[in-house]
Protein backbone atom coordinates (compact mmCIF):
# COMPACT_ATOMS: atom_id res chain seq x y z
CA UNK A 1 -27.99 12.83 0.15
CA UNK A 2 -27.35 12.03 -3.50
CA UNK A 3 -29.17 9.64 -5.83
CA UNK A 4 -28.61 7.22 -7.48
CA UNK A 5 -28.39 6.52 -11.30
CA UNK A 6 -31.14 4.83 -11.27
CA UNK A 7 -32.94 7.06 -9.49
CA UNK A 8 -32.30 9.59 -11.64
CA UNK A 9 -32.78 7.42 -14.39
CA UNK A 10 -36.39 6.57 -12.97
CA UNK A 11 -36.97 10.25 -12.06
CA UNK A 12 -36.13 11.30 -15.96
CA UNK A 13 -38.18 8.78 -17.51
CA UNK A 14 -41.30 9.60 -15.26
CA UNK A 15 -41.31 13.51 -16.41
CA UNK A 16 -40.89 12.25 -19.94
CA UNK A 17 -43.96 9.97 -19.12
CA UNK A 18 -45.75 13.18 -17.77
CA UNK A 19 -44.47 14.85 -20.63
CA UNK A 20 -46.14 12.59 -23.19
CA UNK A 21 -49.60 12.39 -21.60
CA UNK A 22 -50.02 15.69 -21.13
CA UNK A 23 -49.19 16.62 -25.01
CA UNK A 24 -51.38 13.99 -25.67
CA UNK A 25 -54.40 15.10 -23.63
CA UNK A 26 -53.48 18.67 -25.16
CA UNK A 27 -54.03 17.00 -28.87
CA UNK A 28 -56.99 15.00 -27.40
CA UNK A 29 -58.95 18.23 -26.43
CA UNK A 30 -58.00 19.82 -29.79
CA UNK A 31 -59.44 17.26 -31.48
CA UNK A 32 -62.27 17.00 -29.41
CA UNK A 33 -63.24 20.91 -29.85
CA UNK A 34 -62.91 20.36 -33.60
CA UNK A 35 -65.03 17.65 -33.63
CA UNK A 36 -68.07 19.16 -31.70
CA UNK A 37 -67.49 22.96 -32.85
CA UNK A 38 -69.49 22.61 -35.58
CA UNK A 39 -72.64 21.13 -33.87
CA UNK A 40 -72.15 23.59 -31.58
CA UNK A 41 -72.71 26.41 -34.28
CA UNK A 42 -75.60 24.02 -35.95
CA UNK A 43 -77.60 24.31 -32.19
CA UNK A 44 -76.96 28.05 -32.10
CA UNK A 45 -77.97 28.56 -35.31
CA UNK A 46 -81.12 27.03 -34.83
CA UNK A 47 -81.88 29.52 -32.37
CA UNK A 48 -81.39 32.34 -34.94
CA UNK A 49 -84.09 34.02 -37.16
CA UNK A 50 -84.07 34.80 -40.65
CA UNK A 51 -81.48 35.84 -42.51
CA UNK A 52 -78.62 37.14 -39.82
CA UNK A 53 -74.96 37.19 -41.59
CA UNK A 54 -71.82 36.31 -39.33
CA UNK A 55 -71.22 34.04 -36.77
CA UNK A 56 -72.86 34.04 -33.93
CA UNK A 57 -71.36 32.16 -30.37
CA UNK A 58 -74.19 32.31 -28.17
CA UNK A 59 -78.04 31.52 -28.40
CA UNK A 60 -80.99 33.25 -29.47
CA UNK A 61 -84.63 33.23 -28.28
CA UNK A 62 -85.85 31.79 -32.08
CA UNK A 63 -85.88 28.05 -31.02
CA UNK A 64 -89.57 27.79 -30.42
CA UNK A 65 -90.67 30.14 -33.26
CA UNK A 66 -88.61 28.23 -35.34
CA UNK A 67 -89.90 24.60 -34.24
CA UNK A 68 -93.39 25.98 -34.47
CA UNK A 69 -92.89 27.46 -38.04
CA UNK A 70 -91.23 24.44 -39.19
CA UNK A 71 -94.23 22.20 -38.72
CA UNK A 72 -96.19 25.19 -39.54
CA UNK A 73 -98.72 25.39 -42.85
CA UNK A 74 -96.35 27.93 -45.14
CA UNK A 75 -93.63 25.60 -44.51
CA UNK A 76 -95.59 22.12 -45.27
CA UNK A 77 -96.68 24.41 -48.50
CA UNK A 78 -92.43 24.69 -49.35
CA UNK A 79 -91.04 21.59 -48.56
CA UNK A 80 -94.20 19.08 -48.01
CA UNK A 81 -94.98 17.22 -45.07
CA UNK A 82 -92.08 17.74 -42.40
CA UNK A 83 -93.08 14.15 -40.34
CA UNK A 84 -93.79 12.27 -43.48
CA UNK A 85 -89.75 12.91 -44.41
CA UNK A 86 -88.96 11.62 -41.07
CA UNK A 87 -91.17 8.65 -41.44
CA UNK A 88 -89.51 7.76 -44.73
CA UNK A 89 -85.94 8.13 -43.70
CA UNK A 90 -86.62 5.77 -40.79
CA UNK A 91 -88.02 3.18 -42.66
CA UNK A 92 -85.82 3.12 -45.82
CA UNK A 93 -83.12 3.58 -43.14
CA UNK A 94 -83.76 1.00 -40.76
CA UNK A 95 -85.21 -1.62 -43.26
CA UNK A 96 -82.00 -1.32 -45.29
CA UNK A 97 -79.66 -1.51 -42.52
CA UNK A 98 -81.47 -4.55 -41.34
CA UNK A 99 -81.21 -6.24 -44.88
CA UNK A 100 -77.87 -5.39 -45.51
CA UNK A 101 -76.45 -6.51 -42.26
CA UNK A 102 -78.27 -9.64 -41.82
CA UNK A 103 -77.90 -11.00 -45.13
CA UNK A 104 -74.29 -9.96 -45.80
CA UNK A 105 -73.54 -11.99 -42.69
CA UNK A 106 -75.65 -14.94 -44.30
CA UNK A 107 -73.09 -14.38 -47.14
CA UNK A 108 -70.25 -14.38 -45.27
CA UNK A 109 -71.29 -17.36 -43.14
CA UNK A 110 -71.76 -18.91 -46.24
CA UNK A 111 -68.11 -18.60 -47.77
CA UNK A 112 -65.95 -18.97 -44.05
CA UNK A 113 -68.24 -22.21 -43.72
CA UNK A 114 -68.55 -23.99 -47.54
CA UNK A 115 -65.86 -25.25 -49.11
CA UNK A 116 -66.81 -25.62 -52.81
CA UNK A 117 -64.91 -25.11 -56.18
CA UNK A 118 -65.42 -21.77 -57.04
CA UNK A 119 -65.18 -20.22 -53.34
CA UNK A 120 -62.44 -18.28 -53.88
CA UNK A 121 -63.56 -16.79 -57.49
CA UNK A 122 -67.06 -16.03 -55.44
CA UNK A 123 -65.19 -14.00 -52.91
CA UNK A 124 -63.07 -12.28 -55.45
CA UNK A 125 -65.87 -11.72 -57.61
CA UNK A 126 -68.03 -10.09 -54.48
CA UNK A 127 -64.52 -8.04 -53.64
CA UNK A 128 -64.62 -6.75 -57.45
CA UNK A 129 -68.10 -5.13 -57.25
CA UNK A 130 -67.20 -2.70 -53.97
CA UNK A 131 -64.88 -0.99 -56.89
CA UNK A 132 -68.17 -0.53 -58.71
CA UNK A 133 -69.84 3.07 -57.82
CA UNK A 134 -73.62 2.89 -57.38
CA UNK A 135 -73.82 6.13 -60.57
CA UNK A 136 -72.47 3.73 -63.02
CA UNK A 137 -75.22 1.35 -62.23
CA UNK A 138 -78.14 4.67 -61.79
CA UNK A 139 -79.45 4.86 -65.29
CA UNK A 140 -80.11 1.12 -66.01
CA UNK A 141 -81.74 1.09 -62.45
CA UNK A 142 -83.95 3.94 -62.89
CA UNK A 143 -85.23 2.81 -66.30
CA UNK A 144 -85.45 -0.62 -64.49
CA UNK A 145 -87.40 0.68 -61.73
CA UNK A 146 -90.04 2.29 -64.72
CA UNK A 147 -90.47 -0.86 -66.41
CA UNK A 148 -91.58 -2.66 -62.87
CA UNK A 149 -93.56 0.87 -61.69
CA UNK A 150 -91.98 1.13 -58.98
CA UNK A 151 -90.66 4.75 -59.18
CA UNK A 152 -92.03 6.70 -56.12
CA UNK A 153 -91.46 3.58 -54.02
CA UNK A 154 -89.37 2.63 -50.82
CA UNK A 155 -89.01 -0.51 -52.64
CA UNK A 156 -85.64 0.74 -54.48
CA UNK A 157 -84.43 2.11 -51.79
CA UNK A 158 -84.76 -0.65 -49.16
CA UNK A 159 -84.16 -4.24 -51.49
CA UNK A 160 -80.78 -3.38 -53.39
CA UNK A 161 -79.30 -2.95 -49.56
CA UNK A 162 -79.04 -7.17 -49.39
CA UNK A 163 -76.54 -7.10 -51.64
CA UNK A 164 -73.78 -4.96 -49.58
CA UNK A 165 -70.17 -5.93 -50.39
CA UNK A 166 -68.54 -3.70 -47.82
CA UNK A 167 -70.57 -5.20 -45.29
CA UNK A 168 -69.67 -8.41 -46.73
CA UNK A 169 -65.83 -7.93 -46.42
CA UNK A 170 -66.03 -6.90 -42.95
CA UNK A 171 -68.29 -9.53 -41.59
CA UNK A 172 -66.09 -12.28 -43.06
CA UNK A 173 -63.21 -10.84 -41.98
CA UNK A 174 -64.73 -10.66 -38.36
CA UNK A 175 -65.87 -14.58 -38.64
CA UNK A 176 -62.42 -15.46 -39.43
CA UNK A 177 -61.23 -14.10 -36.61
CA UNK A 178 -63.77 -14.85 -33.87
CA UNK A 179 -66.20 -17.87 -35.74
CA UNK A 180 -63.97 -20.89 -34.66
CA UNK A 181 -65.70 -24.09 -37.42
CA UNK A 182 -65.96 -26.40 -34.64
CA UNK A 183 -68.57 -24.46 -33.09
CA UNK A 184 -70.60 -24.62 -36.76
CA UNK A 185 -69.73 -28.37 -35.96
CA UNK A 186 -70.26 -29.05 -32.87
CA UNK A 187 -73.84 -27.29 -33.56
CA UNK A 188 -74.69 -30.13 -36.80
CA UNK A 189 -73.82 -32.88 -34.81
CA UNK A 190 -76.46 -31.72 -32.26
CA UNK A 191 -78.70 -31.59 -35.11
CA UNK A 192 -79.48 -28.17 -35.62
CA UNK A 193 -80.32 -26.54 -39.24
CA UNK A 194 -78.15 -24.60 -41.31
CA UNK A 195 -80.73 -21.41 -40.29
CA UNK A 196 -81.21 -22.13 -36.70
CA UNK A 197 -77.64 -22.49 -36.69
CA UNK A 198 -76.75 -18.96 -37.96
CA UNK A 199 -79.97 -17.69 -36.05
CA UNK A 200 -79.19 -18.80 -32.65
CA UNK A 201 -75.34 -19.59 -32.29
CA UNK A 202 -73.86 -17.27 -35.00
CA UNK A 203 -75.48 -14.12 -34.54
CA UNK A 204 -74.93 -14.13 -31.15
CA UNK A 205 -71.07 -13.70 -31.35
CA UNK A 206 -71.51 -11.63 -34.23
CA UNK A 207 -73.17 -8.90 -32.38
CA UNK A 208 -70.27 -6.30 -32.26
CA UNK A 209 -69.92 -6.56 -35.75
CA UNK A 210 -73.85 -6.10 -36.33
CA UNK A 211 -73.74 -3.23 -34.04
CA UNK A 212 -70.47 -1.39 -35.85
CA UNK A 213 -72.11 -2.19 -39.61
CA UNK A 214 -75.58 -0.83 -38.23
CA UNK A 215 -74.07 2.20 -37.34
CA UNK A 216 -72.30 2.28 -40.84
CA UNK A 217 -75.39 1.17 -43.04
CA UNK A 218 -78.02 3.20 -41.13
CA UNK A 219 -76.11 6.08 -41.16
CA UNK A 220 -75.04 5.94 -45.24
CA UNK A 221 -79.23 5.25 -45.71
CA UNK A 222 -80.10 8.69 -43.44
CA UNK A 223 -77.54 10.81 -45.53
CA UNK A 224 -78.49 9.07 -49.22
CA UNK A 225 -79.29 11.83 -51.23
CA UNK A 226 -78.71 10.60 -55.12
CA UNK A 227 -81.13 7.35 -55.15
CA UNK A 228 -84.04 8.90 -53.33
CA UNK A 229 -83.69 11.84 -55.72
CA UNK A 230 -83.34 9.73 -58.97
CA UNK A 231 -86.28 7.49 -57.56
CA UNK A 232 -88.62 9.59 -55.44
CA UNK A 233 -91.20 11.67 -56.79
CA UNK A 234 -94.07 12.59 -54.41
CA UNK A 235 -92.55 11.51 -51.22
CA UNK A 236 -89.12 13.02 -49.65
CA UNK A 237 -86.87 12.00 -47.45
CA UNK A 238 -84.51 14.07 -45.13
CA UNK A 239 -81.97 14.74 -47.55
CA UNK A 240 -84.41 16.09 -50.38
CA UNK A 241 -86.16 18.60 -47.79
CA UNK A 242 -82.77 19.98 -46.63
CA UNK A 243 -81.83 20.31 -50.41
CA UNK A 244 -85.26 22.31 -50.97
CA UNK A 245 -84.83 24.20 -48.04
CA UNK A 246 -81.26 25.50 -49.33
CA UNK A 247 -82.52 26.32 -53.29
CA UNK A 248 -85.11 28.13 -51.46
CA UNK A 249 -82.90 30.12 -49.11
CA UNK A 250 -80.44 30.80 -52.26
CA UNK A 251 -82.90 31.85 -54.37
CA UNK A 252 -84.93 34.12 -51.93
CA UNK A 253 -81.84 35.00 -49.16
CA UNK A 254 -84.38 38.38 -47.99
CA UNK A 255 -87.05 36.26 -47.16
CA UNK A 256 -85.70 32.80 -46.25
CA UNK A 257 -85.85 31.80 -42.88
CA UNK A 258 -82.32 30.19 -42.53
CA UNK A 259 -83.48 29.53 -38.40
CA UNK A 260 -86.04 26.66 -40.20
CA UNK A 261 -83.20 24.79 -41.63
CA UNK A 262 -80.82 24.66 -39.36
CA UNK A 263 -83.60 23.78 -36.68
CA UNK A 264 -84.57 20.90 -39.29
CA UNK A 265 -80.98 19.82 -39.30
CA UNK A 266 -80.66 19.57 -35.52
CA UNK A 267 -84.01 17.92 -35.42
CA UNK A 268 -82.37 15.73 -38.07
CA UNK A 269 -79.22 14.29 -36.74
CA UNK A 270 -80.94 13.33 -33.61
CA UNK A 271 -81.88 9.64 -35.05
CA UNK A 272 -78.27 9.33 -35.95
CA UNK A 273 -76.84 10.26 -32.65
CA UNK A 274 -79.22 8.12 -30.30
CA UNK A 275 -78.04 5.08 -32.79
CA UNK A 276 -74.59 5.99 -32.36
CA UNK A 277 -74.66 6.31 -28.63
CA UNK A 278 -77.08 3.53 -28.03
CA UNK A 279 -73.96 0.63 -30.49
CA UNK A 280 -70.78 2.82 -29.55
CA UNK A 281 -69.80 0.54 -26.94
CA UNK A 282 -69.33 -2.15 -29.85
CA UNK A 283 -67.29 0.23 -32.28
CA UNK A 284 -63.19 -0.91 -30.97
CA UNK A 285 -64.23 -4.13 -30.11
CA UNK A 286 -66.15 -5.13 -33.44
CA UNK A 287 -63.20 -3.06 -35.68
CA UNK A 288 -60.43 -4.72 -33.34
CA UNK A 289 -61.84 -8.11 -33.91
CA UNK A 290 -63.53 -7.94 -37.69
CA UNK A 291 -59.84 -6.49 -38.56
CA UNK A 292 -57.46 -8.15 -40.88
CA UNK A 293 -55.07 -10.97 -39.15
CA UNK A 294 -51.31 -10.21 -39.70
């Protein structure tokens, strides 16, 4: 019994269907192994001892030695107190992400809500600074920050956050898409505040947008490297002690225990990852949303 042409017709666009998803799930895995191969390596790594050259694909028995020496006396003697630079990562990182998402959203709420005379040169103006780096800025900051005493603070690291232009951009971009005004209306004439307004009716639909920007900020305050090490003295965060780990395995490659490091490593993208996983579910949604409208 023959076909049809549309049969066949069906029939040939199904395989090329077929076709498509499986080169598609072929990329997909590709990309995938890409991705994860080198955490992979970092968690076998950390297994390893000192100073082993080559790569190595499958596990050691160092893990525990490793963890023990990490925490251990010679190593607080290296690279100082290994829970301390935990404890001051999370707090510079979470108090800055907090700032800088919270009040950039006051911002934003501000300018999608106000209409005032010089609006639009604010926004531009705010726009203009993201094209500012933060190393232009350093030296006036630093000599700043010695004027008030506050080198070897958090202080520095944590306050500057509230004034975030990236995480400006994309919250106002997000209100304009999903922050109808007759809500912000609808919410005066029932006599709330401007505050209780953005507290309790605002936030709330700006949670994907919190979550994606949390992500963003908390991760950019975990990796920061060049304020903590222009402003920190004493006290070190992640960044520094992975820095002094690496001069020290550099300078002294026979007797550096590389297993330390990359167990600190492991130990220290851990924070980031449970973050990640725990707002992930918000990423699309809040980019799809916050995105520009066409």
């Amino acid at each position: 019994m023959s076909m049809t042409p549309d049969v066949v017709g069906q029939n040939e666009d199904q395989t090329k269907l077929r076709i498509r998803r499986i080169i598609a799930y072929v990329v997909l895995v590709i990309l995938v192994f890409l991705s994860l191969f080198p955490f992979y390596l970092l968690i076998i790594n950390a297994t390893r001892g000192k100073v082993q050259n080559g790569l190595q694909f499958f596990p050691s028995g160092n893990l525990i030695n490793n963890i023990k020496n990490l925490f251990g006396a010679q190593s607080k003697s290296l690279y100082g107190n290994i829970w301390s630079s935990f404890g001051y990562s999370f707090v510079i990182s979470t108090l800055s992400c907090a700032c800088s998402v919270y009040f950039s959203a006051l911002t934003a709420y501000a300018i999608h809500v106000y209409n005032f005379k010089l609006k639009n040169a604010v926004f531009t103006f705010i726009l203009l600074i993201m094209m500012v780096p933060t190393q232009s800025s350093a030296i006036g900051f630093y000599r700043m920050m010695i004027k008030w005493k506050l080198t070897d603070s958090l202080i520095p690291l944590i306050v500057p956050a509230v004034a975030a232009p990236a995480v400006f951009f994309f919250m106002k971009q997000y209100m304009d898409s999903a922050l109808p005004l007759e809500i912000v209306e609808a919410s005066r004439m029932d006599g709330c505040g401007e505050f209780r307004t953005f507290n309790t009716i605002v936030l709330p639909i700006l949670k994907p947008a919190f979550a994606v920007q949390g992500i963003f900020s908390f991760v950019s305050a975990w990796n920061n490297y060049f304020m903590p090490r222009m402003i920190l003295q004493n006290k070190k965060t992640i960044p520094l002690v992975l820095q002094t780990m690496k001069a020290n395995i550099q300078g002294n490659p026979q007797v550096a225990h590389q297993g330390i490091m990359y167990t600190y490593m492991v130990l220290a993208i851990l924070p980031v990852v449970i973050v990640y996983l725990a707002l992930s579910k918000f990423i699309i949604r809040g980019i799809a949303l916050g995105s520009v409208k066409g």
